[in-house]
C-alpha atoms as a PDB file:
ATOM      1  CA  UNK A   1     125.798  33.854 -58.809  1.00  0.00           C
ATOM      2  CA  UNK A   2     128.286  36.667 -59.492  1.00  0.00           C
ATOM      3  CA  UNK A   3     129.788  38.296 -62.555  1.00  0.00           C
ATOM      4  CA  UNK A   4     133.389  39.966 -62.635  1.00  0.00           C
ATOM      5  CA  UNK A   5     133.746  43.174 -64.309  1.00  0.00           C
ATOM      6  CA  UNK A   6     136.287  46.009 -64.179  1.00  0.00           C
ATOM      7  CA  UNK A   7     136.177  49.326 -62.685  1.00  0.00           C
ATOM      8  CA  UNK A   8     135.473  52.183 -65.387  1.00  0.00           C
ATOM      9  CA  UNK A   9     137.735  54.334 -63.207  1.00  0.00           C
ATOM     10  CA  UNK A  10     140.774  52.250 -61.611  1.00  0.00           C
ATOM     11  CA  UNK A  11     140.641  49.326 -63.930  1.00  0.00           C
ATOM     12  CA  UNK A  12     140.659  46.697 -61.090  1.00  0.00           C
ATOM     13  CA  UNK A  13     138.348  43.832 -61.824  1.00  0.00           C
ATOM     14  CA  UNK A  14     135.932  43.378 -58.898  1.00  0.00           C
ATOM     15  CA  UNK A  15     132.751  40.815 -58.590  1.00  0.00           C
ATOM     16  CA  UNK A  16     129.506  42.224 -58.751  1.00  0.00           C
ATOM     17  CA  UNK A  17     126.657  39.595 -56.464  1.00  0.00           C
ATOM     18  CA  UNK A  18     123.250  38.452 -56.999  1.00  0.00           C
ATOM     19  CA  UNK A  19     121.095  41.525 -55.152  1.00  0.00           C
ATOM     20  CA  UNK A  20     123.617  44.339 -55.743  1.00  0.00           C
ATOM     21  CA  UNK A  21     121.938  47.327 -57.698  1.00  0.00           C
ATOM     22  CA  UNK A  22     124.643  47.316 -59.761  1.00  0.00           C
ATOM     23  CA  UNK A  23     124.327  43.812 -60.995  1.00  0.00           C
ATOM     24  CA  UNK A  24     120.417  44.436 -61.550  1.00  0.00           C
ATOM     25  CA  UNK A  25     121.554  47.275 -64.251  1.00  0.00           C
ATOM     26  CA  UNK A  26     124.197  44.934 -65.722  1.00  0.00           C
ATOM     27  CA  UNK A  27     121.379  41.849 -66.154  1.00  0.00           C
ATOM     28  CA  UNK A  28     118.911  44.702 -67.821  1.00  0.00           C
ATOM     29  CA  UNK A  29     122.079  46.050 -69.590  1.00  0.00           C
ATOM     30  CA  UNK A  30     120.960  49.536 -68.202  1.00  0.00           C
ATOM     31  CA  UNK A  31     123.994  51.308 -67.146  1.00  0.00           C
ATOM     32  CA  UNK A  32     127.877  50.065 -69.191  1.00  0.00           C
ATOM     33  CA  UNK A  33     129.592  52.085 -66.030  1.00  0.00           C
ATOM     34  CA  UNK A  34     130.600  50.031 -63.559  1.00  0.00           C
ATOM     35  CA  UNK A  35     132.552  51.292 -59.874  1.00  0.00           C
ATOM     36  CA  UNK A  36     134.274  49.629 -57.492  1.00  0.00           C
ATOM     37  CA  UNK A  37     133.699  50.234 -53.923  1.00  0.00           C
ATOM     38  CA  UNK A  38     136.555  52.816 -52.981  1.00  0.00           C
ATOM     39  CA  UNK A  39     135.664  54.844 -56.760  1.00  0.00           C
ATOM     40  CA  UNK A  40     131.952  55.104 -55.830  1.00  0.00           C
ATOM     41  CA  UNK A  41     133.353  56.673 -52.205  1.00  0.00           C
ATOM     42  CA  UNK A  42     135.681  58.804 -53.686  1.00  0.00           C
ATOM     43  CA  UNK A  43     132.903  60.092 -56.841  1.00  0.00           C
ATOM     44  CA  UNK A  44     129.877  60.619 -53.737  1.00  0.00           C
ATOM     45  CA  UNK A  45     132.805  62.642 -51.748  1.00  0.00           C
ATOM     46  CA  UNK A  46     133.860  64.818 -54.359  1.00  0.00           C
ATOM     47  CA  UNK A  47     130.566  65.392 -55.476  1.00  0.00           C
ATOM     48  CA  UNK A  48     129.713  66.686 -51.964  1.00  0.00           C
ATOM     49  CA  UNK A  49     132.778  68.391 -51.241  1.00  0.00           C
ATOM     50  CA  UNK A  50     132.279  70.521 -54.714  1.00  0.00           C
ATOM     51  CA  UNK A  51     128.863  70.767 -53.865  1.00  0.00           C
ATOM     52  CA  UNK A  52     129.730  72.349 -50.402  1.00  0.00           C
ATOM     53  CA  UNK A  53     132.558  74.864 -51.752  1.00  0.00           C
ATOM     54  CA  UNK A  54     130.311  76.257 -54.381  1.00  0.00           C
ATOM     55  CA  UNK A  55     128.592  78.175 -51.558  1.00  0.00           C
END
């Protein structure tokens, strides 16, 4: 079982599958935000990278 649902960032529809913790907070309609693979990669390494520079 899968749904489709777009990317909050890039717009690109991608399938979320049965197991993922994303499609556990879609089922519980926890969380409306919804990232592709690369987005989520590119959020965690900013994150860091900002993290890092601020000392």
């Amino acid at each position: 079982m899968h749904y489709e649902v777009k990317c909050t960032s890039c717009k690109i529809s991608f399938k979320l599958y049965e197991g993922e913790e994303q499609y556990k907070k879609l089922k519980e309609r926890k969380s409306r935000l919804f990232y592709c693979e690369d987005c989520k990669h590119k959020i965690r390494f900013d994150a860091i990278r900002n993290f890092f520079s601020s000392y």
